[in-house]
Protein backbone atom coordinates (compact mmCIF):
# COMPACT_ATOMS: atom_id res chain seq x y z
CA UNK A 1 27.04 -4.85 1.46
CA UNK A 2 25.42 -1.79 3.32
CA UNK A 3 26.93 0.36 2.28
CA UNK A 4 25.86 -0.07 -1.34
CA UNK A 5 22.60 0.79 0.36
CA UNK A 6 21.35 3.29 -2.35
CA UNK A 7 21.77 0.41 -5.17
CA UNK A 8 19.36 -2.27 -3.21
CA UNK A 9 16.45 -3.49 -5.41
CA UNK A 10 13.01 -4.38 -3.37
CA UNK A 11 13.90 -7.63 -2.08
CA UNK A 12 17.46 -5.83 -1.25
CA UNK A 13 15.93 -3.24 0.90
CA UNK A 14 13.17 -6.20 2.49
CA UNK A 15 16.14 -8.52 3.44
CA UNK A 16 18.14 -5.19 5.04
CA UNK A 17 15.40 -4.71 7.32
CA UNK A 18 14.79 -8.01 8.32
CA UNK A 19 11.00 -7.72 7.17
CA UNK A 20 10.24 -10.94 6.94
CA UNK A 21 11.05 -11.49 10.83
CA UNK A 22 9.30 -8.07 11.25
CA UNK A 23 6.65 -8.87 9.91
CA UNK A 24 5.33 -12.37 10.80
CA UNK A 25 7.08 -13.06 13.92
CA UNK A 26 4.64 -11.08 15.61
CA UNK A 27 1.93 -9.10 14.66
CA UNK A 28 2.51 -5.69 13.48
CA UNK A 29 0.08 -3.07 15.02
CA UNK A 30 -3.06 -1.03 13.12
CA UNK A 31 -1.44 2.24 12.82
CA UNK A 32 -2.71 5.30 14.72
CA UNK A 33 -3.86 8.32 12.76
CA UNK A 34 -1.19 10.48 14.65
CA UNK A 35 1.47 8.02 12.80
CA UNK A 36 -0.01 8.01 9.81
CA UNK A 37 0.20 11.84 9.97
CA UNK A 38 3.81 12.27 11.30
CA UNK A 39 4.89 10.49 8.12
CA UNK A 40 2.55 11.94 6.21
CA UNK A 41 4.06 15.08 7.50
CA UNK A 42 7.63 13.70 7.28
CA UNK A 43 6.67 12.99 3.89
CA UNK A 44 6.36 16.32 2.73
CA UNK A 45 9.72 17.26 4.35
CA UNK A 46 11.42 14.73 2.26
CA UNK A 47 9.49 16.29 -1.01
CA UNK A 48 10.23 19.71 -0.11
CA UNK A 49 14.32 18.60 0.07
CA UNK A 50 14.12 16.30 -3.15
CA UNK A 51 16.40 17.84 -6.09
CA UNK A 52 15.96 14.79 -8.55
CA UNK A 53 15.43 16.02 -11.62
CA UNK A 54 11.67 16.43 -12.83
CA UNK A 55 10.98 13.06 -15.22
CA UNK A 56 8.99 14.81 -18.03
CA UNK A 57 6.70 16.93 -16.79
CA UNK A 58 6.41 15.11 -13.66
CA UNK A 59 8.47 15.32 -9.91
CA UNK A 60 10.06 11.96 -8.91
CA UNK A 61 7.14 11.57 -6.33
CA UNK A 62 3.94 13.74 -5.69
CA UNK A 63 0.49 12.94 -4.36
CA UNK A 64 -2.02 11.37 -6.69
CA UNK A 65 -4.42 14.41 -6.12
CA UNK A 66 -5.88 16.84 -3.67
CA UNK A 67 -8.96 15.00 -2.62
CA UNK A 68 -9.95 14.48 0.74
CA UNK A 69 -12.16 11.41 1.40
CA UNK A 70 -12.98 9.83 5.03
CA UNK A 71 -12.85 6.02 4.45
CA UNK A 72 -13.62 5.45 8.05
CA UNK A 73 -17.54 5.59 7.02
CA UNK A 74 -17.33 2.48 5.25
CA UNK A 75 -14.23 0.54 6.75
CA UNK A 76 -12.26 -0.32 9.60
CA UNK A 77 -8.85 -2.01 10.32
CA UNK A 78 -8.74 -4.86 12.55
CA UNK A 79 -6.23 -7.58 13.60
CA UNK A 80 -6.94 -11.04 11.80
CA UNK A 81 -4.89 -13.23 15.11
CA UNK A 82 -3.69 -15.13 11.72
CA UNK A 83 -0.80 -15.11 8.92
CA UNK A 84 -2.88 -12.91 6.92
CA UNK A 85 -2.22 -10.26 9.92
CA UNK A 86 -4.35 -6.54 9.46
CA UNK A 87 -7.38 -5.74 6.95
CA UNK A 88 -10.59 -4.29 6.55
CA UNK A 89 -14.22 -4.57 7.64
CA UNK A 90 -17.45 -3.29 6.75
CA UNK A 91 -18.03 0.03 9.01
CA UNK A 92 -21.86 -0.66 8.15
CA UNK A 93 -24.05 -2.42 5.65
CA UNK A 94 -22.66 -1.48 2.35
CA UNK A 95 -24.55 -1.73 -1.04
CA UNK A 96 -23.26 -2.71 -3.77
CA UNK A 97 -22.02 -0.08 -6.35
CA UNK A 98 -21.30 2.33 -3.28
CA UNK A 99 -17.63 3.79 -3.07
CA UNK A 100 -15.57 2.62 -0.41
CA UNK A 101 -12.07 4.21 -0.62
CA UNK A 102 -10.12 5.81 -3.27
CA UNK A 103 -6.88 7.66 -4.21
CA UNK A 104 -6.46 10.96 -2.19
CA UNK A 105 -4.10 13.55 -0.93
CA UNK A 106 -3.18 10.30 1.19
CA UNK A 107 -2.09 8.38 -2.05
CA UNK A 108 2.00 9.12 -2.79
CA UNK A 109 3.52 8.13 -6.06
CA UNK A 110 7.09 7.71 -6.93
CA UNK A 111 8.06 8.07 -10.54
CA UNK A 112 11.35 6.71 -9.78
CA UNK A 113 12.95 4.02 -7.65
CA UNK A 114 15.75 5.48 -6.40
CA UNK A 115 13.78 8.30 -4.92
CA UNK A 116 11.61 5.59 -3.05
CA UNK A 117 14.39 3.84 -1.98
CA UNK A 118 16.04 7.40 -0.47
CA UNK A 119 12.21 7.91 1.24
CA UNK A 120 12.67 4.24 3.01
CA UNK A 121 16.00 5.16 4.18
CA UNK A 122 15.14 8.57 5.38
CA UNK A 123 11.72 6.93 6.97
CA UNK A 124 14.50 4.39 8.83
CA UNK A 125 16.66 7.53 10.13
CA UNK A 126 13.26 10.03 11.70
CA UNK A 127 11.43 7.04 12.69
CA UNK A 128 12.53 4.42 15.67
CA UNK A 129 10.40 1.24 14.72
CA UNK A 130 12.06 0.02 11.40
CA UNK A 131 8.95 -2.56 10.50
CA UNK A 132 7.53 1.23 9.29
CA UNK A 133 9.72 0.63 6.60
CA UNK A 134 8.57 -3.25 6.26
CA UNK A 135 5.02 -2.00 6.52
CA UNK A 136 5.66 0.67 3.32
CA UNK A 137 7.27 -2.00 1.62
CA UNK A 138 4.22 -4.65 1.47
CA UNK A 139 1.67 -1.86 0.84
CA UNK A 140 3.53 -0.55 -1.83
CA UNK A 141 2.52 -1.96 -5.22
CA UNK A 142 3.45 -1.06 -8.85
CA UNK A 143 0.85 0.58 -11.25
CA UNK A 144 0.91 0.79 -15.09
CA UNK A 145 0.17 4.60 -15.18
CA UNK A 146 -0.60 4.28 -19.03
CA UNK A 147 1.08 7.92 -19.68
CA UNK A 148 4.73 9.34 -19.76
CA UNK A 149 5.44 7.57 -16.87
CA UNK A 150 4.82 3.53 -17.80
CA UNK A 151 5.19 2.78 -14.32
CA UNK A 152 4.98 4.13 -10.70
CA UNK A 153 5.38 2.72 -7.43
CA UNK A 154 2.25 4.14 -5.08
CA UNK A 155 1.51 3.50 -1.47
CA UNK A 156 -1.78 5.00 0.42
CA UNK A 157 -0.76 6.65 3.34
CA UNK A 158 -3.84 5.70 5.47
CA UNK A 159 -5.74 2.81 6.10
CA UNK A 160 -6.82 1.68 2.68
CA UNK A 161 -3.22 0.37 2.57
CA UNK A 162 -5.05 -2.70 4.75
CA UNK A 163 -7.35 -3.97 1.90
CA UNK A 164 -6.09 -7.86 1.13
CA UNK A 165 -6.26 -9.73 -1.75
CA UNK A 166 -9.48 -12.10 -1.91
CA UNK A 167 -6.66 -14.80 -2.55
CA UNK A 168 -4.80 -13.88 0.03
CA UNK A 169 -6.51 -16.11 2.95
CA UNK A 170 -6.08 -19.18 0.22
CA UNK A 171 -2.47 -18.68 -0.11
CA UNK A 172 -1.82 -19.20 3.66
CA UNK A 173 -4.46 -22.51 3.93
CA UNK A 174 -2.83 -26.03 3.55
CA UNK A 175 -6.51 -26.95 1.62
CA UNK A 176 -5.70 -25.01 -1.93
CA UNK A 177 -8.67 -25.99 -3.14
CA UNK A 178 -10.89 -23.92 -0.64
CA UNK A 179 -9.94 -21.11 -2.34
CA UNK A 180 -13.61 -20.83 -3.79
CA UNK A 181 -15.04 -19.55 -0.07
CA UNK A 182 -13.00 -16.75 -0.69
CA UNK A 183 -14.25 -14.02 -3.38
CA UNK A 184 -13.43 -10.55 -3.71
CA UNK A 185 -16.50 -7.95 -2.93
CA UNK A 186 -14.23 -4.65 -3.74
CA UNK A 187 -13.19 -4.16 -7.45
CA UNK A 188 -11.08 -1.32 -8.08
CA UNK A 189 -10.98 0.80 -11.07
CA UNK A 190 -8.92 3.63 -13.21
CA UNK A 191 -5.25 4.91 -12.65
CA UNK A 192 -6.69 7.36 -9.81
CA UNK A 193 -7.50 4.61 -8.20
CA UNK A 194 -11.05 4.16 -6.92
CA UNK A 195 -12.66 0.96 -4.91
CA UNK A 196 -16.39 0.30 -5.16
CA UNK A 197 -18.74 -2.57 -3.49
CA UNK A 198 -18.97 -5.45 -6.07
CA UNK A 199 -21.97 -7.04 -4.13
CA UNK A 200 -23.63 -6.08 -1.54
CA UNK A 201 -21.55 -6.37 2.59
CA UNK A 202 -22.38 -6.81 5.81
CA UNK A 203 -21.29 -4.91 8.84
CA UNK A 204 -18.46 -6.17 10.07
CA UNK A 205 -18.15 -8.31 6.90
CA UNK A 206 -13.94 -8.81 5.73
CA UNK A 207 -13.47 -6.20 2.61
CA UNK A 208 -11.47 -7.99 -0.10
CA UNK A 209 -9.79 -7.07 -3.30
CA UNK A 210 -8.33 -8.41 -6.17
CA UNK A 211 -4.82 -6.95 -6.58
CA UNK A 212 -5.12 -7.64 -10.16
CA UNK A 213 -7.23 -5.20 -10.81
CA UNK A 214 -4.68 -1.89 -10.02
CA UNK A 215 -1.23 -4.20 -9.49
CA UNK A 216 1.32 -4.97 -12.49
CA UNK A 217 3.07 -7.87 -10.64
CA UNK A 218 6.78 -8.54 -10.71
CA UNK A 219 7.59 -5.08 -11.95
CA UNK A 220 9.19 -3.50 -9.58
CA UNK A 221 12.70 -3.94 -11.89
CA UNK A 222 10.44 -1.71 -14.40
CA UNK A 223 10.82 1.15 -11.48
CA UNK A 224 14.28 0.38 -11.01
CA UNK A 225 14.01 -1.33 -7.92
């Protein structure tokens, strides 16, 4: 029912929008830094407007910090042409150990699901292309924050929100077993999240992760969503 809108869980809000046609019937476009931006900007609006109450010492959604850090050095999004869609490549050669993205001023965190779910819906009514939404929704992920809060849902406003999982091209290949050619060459540490080299890359090389390293799976009911 839609108009129960503001009870949807995850999958709830995915199905409403249609994300899964959104999302793989075509492919979804590399988003501009102006875009990025406007919601970035829009973003702030929303805060600025938010009354939920403050969860311990914390606001239902803030930024992770005030860092600034220009990713574009050491990756770049591209268009795979296959299911696994957009991700990341080596800017240059990279050496193992160096930093390649981490949480910023770009990095939002919601304390609490139903304020994330109000930030979708808002996103829906200021923006015209509703796979924005979709596109929020599969970068999201849920992090063990290991404080007050157990768990927060975070999203990176910018383009480290392209990094796939190193078992992500496995999962869309017929051949399981080739999941060996695929290994990740980020690892990602701490609940600020930062993202070194794990070996050394090539330019132009695919950057891969492994989700497991920053993602508690199947919790989004833990957010209350």
């Amino acid at each position: 029912d839609p108009s129960k809108w503001d009870t949807f869980d995850y999958w709830e809000i995915y199905h409403y929008f249609t994300c899964r046609k959104l999302l793989f019937a075509s492919a979804r476009p590399v988003w501009s830094e102006q875009l990025f931006r406007d919601t970035r900007d829009f973003y702030h609006e929303f805060v600025e407007n938010d009354d939920t109450p403050f969860i311990g010492l914390f606001r239902s959604t803030y930024q992770a910090n005030e860092n600034v850090y220009d990713m574009s050095q050491n990756a770049v999004p591209y268009l795979s042409g296959g299911a696994k869609g957009r991700g990341l490549k080596a800017a240059r050669d990279i050496k193992e150990g160096d930093v390649i993205f981490k949480s910023t001023n770009n990095t939002i965190i919601f304390n609490d699901g139903n304020t994330m779910r109000n930030f979708l819906f808002a996103m829906n009514d200021r923006f015209s292309d509703p796979g924005m939404v979709c596109d929020i929704l599969i970068w999201a992920w849920v992090q063990d924050m290991e404080g007050e809060i157990p768990f927060a849902g975070v999203v990176d406003l910018d383009n480290g929100n392209l990094l796939n999982d190193y078992l992500l091209g496995a999962f869309y290949r017929e051949e399981q077993e080739e999941i060996q050619e695929d290994s990740a060459n980020i690892r990602c540490l701490g609940g600020a999240v930062t993202c070194y080299a794990s070996k050394d890359i090539a330019k132009g090389e695919e950057l891969m992760g492994d989700y497991a390293d920053f993602v508690s799976h199947y919790s989004w009911t833990s957010l209350g969503l």
